[in-house]
Protein backbone atom coordinates (compact mmCIF):
# COMPACT_ATOMS: atom_id res chain seq x y z
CA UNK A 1 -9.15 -13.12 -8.26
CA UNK A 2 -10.00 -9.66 -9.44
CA UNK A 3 -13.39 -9.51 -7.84
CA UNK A 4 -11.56 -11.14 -4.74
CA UNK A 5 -9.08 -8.89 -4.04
CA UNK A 6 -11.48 -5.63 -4.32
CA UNK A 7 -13.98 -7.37 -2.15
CA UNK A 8 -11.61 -8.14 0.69
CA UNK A 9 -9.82 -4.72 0.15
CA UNK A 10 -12.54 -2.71 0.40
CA UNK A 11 -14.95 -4.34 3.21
CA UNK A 12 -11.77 -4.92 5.21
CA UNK A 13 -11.48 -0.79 4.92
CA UNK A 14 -14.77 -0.80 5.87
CA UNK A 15 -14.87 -2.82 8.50
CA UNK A 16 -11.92 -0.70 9.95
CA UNK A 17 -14.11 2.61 10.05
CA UNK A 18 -16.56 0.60 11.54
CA UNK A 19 -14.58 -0.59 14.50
CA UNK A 20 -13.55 2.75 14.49
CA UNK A 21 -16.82 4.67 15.28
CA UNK A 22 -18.10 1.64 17.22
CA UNK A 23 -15.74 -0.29 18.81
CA UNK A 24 -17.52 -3.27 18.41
CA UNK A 25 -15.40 -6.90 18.12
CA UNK A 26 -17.17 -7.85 14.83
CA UNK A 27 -15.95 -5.16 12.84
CA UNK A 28 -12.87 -6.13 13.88
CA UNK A 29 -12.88 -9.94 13.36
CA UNK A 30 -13.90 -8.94 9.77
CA UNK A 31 -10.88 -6.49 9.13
CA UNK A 32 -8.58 -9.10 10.86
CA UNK A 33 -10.03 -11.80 8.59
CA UNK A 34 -9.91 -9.83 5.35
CA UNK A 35 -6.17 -8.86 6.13
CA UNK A 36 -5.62 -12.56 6.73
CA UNK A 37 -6.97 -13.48 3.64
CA UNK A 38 -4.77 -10.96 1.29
CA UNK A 39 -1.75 -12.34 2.77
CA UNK A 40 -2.17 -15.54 1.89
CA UNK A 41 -3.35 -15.06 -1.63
CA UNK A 42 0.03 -12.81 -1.84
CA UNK A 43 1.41 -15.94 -0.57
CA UNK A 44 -0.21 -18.29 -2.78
CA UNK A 45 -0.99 -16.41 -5.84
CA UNK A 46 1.97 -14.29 -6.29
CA UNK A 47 2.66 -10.70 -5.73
CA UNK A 48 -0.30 -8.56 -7.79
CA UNK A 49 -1.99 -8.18 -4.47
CA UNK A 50 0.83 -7.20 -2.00
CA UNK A 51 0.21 -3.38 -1.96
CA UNK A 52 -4.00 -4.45 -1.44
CA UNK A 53 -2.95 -5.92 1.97
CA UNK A 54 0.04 -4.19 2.96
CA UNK A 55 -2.55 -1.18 2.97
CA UNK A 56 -5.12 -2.95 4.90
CA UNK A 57 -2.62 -4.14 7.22
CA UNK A 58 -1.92 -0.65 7.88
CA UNK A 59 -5.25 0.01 8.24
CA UNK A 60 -5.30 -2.55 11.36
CA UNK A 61 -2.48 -1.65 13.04
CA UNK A 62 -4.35 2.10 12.72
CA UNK A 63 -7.37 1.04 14.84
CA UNK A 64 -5.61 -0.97 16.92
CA UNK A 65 -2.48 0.65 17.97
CA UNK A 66 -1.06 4.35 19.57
CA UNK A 67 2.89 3.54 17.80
CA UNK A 68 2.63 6.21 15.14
CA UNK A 69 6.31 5.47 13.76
CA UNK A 70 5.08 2.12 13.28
CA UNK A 71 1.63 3.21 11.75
CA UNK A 72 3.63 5.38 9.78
CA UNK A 73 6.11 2.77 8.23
CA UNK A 74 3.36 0.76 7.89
CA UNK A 75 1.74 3.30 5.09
CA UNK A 76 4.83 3.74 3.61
CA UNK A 77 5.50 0.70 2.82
CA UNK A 78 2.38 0.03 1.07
CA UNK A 79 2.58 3.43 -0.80
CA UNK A 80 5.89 2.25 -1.80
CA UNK A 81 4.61 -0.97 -3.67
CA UNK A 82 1.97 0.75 -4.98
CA UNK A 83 4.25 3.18 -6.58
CA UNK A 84 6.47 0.45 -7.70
CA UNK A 85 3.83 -1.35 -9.20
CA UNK A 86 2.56 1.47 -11.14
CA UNK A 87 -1.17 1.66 -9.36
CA UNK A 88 -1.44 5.20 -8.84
CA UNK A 89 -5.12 5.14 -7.71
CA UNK A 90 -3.99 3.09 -4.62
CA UNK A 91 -0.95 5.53 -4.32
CA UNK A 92 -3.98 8.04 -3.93
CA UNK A 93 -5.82 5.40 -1.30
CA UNK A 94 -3.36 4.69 0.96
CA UNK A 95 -1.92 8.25 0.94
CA UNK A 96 -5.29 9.56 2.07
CA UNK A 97 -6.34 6.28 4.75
CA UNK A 98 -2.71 8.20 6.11
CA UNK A 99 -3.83 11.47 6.15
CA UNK A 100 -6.94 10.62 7.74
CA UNK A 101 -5.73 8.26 10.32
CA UNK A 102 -3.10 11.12 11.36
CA UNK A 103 -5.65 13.51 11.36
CA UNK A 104 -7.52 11.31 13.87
CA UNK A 105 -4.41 10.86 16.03
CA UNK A 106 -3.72 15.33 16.21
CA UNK A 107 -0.17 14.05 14.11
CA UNK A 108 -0.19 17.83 12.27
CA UNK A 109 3.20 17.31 11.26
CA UNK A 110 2.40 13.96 9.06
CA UNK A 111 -0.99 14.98 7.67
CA UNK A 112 -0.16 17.70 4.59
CA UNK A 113 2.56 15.41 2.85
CA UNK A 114 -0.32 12.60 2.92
CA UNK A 115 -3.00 14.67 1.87
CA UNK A 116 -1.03 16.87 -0.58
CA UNK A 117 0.48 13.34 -2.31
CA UNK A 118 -2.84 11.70 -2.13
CA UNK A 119 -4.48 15.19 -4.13
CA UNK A 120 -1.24 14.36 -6.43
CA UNK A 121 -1.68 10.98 -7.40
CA UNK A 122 -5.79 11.59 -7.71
CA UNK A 123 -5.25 14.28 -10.24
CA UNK A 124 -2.68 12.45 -12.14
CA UNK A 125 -5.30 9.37 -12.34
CA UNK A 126 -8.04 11.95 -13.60
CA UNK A 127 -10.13 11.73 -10.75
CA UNK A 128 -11.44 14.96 -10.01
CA UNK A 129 -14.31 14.51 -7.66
CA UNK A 130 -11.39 12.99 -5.54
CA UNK A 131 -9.36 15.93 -5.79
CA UNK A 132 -12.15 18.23 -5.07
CA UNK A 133 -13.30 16.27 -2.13
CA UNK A 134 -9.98 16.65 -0.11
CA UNK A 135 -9.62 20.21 -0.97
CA UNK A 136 -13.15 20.49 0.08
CA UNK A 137 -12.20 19.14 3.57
CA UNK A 138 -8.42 19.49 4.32
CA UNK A 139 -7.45 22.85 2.38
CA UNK A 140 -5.89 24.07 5.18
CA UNK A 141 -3.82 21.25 5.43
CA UNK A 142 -2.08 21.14 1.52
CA UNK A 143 1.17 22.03 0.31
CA UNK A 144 -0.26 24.15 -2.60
CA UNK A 145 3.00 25.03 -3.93
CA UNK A 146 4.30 21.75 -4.24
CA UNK A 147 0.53 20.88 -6.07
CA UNK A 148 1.57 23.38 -8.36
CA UNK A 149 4.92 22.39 -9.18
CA UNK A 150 3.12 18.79 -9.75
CA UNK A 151 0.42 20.02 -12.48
CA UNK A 152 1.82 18.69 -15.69
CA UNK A 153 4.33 16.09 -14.39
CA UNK A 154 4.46 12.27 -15.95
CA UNK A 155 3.46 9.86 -13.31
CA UNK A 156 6.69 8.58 -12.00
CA UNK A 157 7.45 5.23 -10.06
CA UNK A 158 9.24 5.34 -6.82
CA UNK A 159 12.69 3.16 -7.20
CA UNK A 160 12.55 1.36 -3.83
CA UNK A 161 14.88 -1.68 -2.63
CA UNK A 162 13.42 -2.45 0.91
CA UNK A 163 10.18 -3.82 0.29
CA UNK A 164 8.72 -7.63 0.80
CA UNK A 165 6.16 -9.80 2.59
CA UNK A 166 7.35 -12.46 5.21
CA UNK A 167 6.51 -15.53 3.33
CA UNK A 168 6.93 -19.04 5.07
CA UNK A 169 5.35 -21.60 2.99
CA UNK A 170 5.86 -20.44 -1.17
CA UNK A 171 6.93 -22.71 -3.18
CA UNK A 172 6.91 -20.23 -6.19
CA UNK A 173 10.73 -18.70 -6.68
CA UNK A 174 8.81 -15.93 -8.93
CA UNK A 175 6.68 -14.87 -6.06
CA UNK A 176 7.36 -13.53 -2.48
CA UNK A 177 8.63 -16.25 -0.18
CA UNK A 178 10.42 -19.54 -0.19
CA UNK A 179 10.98 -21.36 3.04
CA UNK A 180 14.34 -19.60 3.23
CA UNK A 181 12.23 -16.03 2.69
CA UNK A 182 14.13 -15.13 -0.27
CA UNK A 183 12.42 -12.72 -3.23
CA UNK A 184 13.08 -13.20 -6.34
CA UNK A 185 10.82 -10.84 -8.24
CA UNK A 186 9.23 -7.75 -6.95
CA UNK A 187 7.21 -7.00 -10.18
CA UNK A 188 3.37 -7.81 -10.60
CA UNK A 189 2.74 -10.26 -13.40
CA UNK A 190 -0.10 -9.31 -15.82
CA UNK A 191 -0.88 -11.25 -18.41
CA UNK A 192 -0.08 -9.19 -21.47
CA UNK A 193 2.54 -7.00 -20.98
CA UNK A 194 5.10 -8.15 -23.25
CA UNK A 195 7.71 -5.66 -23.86
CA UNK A 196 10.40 -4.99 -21.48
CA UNK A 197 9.84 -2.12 -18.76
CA UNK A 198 6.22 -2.23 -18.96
CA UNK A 199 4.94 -2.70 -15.26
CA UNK A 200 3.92 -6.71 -15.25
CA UNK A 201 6.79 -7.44 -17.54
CA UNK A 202 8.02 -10.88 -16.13
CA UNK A 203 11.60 -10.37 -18.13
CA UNK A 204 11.88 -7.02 -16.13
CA UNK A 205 15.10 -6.78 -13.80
CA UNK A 206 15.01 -8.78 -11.03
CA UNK A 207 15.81 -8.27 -7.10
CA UNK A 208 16.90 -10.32 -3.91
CA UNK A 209 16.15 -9.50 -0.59
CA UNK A 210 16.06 -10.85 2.85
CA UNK A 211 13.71 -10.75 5.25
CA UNK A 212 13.20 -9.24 9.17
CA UNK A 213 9.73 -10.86 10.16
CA UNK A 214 7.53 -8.15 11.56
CA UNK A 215 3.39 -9.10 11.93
CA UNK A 216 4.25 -11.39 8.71
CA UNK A 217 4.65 -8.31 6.87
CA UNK A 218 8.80 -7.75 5.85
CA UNK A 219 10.67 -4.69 5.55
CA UNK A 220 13.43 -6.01 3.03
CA UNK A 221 17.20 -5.39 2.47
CA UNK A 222 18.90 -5.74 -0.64
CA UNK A 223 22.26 -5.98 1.35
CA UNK A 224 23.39 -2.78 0.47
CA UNK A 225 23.17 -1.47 3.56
């Protein structure tokens, strides 16, 4: 499961840039397939996964469709989960696949918050050769005062009550799904985290939400609204 998820992750993103530059139908059968594939082990083997392919379903609906509001919602929503789940690196990722895909599609308005938060979330996972690249290439397009405000700030989870995947067949009432598309728990389950709060922590507060079905991918309410 850990080499898994990578795997399909990562040739699904590159089988996206591929389609991208070359428009040929193979690249996309792979990126189709890999995105396939992460939402049924979301499905099947819980939640751990769901920001993986809510990113590379973003990624699809980037090469394959001019909507940018629902491009847009699409990244959000896996930069959400990311966020929630504590994976700052993918934060990073998907934050950057945004600013880069708006780039692409002359959306100036869009691209500095997802380059400046992508910068953001590199520097606060110590990656520096990513933070240098994208100042390298998109200076022009960062929020330098709000990286400066940032510098020296704890890495902070966004609170979010509106996220979920469309799940049809889960039998698991810990997982995302049910037949009646009910979640139960929004929190990523790794084995060892044993006091309460810590991201993974199974005894952690726990949500319900319903579901709106859109591309099997579910933009949940907690019925507050």
């Amino acid at each position: 499961y850990s080499i898994l998820v990578p795997r399909l992750l990562f040739v699904g993103l590159a089988a996206a840039g591929y389609y991208r530059s070359t428009k040929k139908k193979k690249h996309l059968r792979r990126l189709q397939r890999n995105t396939r594939e992460l939402k049924s082990l979301v499905r099947h083997r819980g939640s751990n996964c769901l920001h993986q392919s809510l990113m590379l379903t973003a990624q699809l609906k980037a090469v394959t469709s001019r909507h940018t509001i629902a491009i847009k919602q699409s990244y959000d929503l896996a930069i959400a989960v990311a966020s929630k789940a504590g994976c700052i690196h993918d934060v990073a990722l998907a934050s950057e696949l945004a600013g880069e895909t708006f780039l692409r599609m002359g959306e100036e308005e869009m691209i500095g918050t997802y380059f400046t938060d992508a910068v953001i979330h590199y520097n606060q996972w110590s990656c520096k050769a990513k933070v240098d690249d994208i100042k390298s290439r998109h200076l022009q397009y960062l929020d330098l005062k709000k990286l400066a405000r940032s510098k020296g700030k704890q890495i902070t989870a966004v609170h979010i009550s509106t996220i979920g995947f469309n799940g049809r067949k889960q039998a698991s009432d810990d997982t995302i799904g049910a037949e009646t598309g009910i979640v139960t728990s929004m929190t990523p389950v790794i084995p060892g985290a044993a006091s309460t709060g810590q991201v993974g922590d199974v005894s952690s507060k726990q949500d319900t939400y319903t579901h709106t079905d859109d591309d099997d991918i579910s933009v949940l309410s907690d019925g507050s609204v």
